[in-house]
Each structure stands twice: as C-alpha cells, then as structure tokens.
C-alpha atoms as a PDB file:
ATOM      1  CA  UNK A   1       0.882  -6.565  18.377  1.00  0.00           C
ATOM      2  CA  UNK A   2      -2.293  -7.247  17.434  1.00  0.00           C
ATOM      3  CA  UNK A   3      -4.462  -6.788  14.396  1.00  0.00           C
ATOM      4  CA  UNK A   4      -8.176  -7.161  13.131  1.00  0.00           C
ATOM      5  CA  UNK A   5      -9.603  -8.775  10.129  1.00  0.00           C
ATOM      6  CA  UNK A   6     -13.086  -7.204   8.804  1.00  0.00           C
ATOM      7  CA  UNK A   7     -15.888  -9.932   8.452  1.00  0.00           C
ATOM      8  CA  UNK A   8     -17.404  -8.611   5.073  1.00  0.00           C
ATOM      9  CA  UNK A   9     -15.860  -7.955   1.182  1.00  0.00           C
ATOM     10  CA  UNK A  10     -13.536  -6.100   0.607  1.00  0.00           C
ATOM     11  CA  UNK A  11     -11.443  -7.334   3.312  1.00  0.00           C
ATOM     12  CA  UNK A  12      -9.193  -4.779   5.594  1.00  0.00           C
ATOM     13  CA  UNK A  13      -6.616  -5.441   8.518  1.00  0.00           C
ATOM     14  CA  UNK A  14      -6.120  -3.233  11.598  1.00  0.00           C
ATOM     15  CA  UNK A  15      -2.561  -4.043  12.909  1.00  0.00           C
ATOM     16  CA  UNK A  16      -1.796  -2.414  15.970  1.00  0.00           C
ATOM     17  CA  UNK A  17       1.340  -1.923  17.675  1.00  0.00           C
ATOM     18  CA  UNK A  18       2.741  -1.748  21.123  1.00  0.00           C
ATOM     19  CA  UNK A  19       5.349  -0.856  22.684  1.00  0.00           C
ATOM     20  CA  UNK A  20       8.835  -2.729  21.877  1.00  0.00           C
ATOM     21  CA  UNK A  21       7.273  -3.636  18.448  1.00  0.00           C
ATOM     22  CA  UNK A  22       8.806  -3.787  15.143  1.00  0.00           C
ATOM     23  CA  UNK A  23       6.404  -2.547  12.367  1.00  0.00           C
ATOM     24  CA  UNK A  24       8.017  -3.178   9.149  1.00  0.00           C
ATOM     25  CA  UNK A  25       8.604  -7.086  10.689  1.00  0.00           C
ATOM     26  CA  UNK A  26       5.101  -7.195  12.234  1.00  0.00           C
ATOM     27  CA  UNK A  27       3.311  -6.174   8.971  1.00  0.00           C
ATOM     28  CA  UNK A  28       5.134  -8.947   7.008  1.00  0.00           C
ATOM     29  CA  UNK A  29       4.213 -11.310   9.673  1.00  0.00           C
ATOM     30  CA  UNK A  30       0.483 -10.497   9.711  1.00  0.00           C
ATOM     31  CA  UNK A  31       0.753 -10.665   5.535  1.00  0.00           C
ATOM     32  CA  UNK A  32       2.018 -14.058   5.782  1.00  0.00           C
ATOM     33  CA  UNK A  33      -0.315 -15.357   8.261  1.00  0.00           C
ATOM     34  CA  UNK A  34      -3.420 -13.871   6.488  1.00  0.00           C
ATOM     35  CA  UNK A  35      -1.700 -14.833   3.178  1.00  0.00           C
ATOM     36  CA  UNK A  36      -2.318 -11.280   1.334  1.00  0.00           C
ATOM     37  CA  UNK A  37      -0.590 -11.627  -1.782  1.00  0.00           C
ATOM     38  CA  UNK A  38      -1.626  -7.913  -2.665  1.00  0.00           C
ATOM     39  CA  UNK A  39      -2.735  -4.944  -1.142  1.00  0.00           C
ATOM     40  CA  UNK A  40      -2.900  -1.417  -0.400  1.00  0.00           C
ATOM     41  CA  UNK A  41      -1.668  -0.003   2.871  1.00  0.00           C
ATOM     42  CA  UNK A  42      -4.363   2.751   3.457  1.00  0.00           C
ATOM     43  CA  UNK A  43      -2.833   4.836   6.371  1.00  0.00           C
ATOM     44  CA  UNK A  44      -0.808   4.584   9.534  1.00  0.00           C
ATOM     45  CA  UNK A  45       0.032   6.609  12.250  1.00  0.00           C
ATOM     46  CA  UNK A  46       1.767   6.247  15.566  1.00  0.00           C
ATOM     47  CA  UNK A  47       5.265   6.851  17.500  1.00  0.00           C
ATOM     48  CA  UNK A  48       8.976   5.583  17.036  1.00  0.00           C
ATOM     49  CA  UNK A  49      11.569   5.126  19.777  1.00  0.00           C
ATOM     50  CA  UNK A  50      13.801   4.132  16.891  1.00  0.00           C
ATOM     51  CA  UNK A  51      13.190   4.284  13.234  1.00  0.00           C
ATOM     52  CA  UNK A  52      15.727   2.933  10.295  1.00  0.00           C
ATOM     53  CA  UNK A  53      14.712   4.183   6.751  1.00  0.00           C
ATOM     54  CA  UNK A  54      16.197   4.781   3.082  1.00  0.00           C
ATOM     55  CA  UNK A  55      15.215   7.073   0.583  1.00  0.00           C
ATOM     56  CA  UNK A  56      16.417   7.744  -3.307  1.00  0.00           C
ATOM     57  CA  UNK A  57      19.591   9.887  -3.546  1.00  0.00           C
ATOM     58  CA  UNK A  58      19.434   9.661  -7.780  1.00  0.00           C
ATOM     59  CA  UNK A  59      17.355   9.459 -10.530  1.00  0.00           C
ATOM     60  CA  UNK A  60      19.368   7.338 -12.423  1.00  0.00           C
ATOM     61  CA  UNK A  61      19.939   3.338 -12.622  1.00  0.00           C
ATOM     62  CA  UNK A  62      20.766   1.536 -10.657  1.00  0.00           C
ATOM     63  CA  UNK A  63      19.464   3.805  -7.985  1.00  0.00           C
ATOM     64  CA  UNK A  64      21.278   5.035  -5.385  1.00  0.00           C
ATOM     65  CA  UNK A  65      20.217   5.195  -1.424  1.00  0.00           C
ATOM     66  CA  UNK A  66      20.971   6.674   1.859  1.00  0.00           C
ATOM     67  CA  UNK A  67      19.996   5.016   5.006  1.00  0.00           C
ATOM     68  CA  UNK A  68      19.290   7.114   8.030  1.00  0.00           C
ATOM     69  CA  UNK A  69      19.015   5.077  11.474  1.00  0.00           C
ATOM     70  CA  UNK A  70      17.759   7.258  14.478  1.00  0.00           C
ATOM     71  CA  UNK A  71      16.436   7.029  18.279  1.00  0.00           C
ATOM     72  CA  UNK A  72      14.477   9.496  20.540  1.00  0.00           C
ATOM     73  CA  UNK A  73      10.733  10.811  20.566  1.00  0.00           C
ATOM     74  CA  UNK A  74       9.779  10.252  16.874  1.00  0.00           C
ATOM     75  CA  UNK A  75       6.247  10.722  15.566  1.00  0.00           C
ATOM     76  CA  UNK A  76       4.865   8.720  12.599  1.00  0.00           C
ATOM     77  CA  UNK A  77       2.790  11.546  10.984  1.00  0.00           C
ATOM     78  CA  UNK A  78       1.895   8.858   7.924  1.00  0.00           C
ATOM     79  CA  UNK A  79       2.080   5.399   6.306  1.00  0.00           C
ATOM     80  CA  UNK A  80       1.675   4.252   2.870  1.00  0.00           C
ATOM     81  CA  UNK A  81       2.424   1.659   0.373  1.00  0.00           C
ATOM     82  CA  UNK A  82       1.640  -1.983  -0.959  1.00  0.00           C
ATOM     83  CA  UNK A  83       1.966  -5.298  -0.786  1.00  0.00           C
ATOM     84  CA  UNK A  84       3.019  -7.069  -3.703  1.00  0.00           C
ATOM     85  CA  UNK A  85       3.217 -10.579  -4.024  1.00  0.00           C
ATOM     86  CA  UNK A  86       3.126 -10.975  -0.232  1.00  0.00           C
ATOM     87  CA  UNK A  87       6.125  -8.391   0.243  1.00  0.00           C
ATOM     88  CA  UNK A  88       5.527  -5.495   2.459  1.00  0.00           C
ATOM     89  CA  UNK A  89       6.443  -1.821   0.768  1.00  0.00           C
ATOM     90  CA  UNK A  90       6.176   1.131   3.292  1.00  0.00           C
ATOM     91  CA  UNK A  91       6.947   4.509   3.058  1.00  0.00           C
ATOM     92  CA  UNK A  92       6.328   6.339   6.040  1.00  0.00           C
ATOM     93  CA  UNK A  93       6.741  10.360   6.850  1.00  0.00           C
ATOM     94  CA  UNK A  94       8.029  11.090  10.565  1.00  0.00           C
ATOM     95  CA  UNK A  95       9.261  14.191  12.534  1.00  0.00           C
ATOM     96  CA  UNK A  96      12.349  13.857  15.367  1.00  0.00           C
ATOM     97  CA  UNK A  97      11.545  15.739  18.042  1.00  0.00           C
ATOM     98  CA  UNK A  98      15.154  16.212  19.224  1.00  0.00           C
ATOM     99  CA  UNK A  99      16.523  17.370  16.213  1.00  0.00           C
ATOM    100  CA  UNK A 100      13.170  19.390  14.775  1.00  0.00           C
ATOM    101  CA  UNK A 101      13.912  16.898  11.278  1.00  0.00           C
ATOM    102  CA  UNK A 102      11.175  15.573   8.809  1.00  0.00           C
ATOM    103  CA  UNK A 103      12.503  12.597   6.665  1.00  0.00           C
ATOM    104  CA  UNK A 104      10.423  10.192   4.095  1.00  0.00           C
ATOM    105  CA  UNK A 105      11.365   7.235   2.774  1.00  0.00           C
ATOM    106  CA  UNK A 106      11.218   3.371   2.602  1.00  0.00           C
ATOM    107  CA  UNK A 107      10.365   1.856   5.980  1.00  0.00           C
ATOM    108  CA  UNK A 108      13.295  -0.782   7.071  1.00  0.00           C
ATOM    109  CA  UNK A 109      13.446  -3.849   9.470  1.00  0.00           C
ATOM    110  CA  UNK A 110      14.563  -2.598  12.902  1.00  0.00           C
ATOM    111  CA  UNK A 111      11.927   0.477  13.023  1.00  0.00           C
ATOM    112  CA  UNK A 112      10.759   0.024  16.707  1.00  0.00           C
ATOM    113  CA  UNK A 113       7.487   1.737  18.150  1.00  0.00           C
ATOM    114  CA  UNK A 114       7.284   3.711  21.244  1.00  0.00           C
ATOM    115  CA  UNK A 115       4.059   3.721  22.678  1.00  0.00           C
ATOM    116  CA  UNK A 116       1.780   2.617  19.954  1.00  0.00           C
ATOM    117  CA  UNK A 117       1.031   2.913  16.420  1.00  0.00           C
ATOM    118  CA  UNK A 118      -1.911   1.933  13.803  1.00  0.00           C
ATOM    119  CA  UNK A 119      -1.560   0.502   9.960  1.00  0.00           C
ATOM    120  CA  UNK A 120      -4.240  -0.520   7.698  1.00  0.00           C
ATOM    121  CA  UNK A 121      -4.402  -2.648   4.703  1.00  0.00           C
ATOM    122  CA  UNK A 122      -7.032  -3.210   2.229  1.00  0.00           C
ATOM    123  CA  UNK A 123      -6.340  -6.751   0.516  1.00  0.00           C
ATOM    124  CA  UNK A 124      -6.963  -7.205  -3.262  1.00  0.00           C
ATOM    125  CA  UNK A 125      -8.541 -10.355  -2.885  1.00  0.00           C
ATOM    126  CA  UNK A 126      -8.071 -12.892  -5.956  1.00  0.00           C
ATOM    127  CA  UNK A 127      -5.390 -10.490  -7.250  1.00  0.00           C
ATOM    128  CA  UNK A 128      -1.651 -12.230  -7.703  1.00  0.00           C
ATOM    129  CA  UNK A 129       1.508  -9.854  -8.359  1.00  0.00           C
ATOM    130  CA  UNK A 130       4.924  -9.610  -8.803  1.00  0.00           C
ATOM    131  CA  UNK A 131       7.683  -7.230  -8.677  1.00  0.00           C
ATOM    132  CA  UNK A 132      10.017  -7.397 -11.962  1.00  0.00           C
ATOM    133  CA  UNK A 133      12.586  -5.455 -13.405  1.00  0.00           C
ATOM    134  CA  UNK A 134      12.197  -4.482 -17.280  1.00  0.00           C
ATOM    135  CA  UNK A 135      14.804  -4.573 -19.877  1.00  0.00           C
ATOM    136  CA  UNK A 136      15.808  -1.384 -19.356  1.00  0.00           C
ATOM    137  CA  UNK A 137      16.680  -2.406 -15.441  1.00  0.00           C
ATOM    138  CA  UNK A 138      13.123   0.065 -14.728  1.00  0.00           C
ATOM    139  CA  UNK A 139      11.450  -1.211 -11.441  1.00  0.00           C
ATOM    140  CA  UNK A 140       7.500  -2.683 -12.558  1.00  0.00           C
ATOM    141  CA  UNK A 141       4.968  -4.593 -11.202  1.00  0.00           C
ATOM    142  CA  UNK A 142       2.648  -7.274 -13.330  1.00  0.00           C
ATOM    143  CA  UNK A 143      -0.309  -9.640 -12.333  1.00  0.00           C
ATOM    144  CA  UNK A 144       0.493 -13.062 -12.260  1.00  0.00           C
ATOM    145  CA  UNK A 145      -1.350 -15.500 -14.057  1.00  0.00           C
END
C-alpha cells in the first residue's frame, strides 16, 4: 500500500492498494498516521480476492445485521463513506463473478484486494467529530468542541 497526500488546501489522500492488502485496515492506518479526524471518502474502485461485509436486516432498534464473508474474482464497482473522529466508515458496492451476486454494505476488517484497488479521502481540516447515540438509542454524529 501506498497513498498520496495533495500539497495545497483542501487536502485529499490517494491510498492505493496491492495485492495481499487489507483495505478497511489500511485506510484506518493511513487515517491515523495523517491524523484525519474527519473526512469524506470520495470514491474507490478496485478488485477483491476476499471481501467480509454487513448490511442492515431491520429498521428497527437496536438494528439488526447479516454478515456475508466471500472469496473468488470480486470487483469493487464503488466506495463511499466518512471518517468520523478518526474512525473509518465504508460502504462499498461489489459484484462476485462466480456467483453473478451484487451485495452493499459496511466494509469489514479482513476485506483483502486482488490485484489492486484505489480510495480517496477529502479531509475536513480543523473539523473535530464524534459518533453518539441519542436518547432514543438513534445513531448521530456532532462536532466536538
């Protein structure tokens, strides 16, 4: 893995990915070592040789999830999502080629490129947030102070 930093305001990351690579563990490493507290991920695109994700099964609270874990020729059509309060949130969109399936959901640790793949971030610099749960157990987001 590698990534790029852009030299001028607003500041964006390139992290690419090689073979053998974990995204969802490489993204949260480049966070940390850039120290983005908050930012949009822009895009991504790439390939899978395996890919572990969850999506909602529910609409009510708490919510409930299914977790899918698969291996073969996978391609990573897209990739979306934040960081918030240095915390990595993907959601990516992917086709298996052996079994002709589309699933979206969350990205999870273990996702493990095939030949290569592409994610970019545009930081919110000066911008501090949190993830919190209301009163009514509703999943929200506030700026820190």
């Amino acid at each position: 893995m590698q990534y790029f930093v852009s030299k001028t305001s607003p500041r964006a990351l390139l992290v690419m990915f090689d073979r053998g690579d974990m995204m969802l563990e490489g993204l949260q490493e480049v966070v940390k070592k850039e120290k983005v507290d908050t930012a949009a991920i822009t895009g991504g695109i790439g390939s899978f040789q395996r890919v572990h994700l969850h999506a909602i099964t529910s609409t009510g609270l708490p919510p409930t999830d299914k977790y899918w874990n698969f291996t073969g020729p996978i391609e990573l059509g897209s990739v979306q999502g934040s960081v918030i309060g240095g915390d990595v949130h993907a959601h990516i969109s992917v086709f298996d080629w052996d079994t002709k399936q589309t699933y979206l959901g969350h990205l999870e640790p273990g996702s493990i490129v095939a030949y290569r793949a592409e994610v970019s971030l545009l930081v919110l610099e000066g911008v501090k947030t949190e993830r919190y749960n209301d009163a009514d157990g509703n999943f929200r987001i506030r700026q820190k102070k």
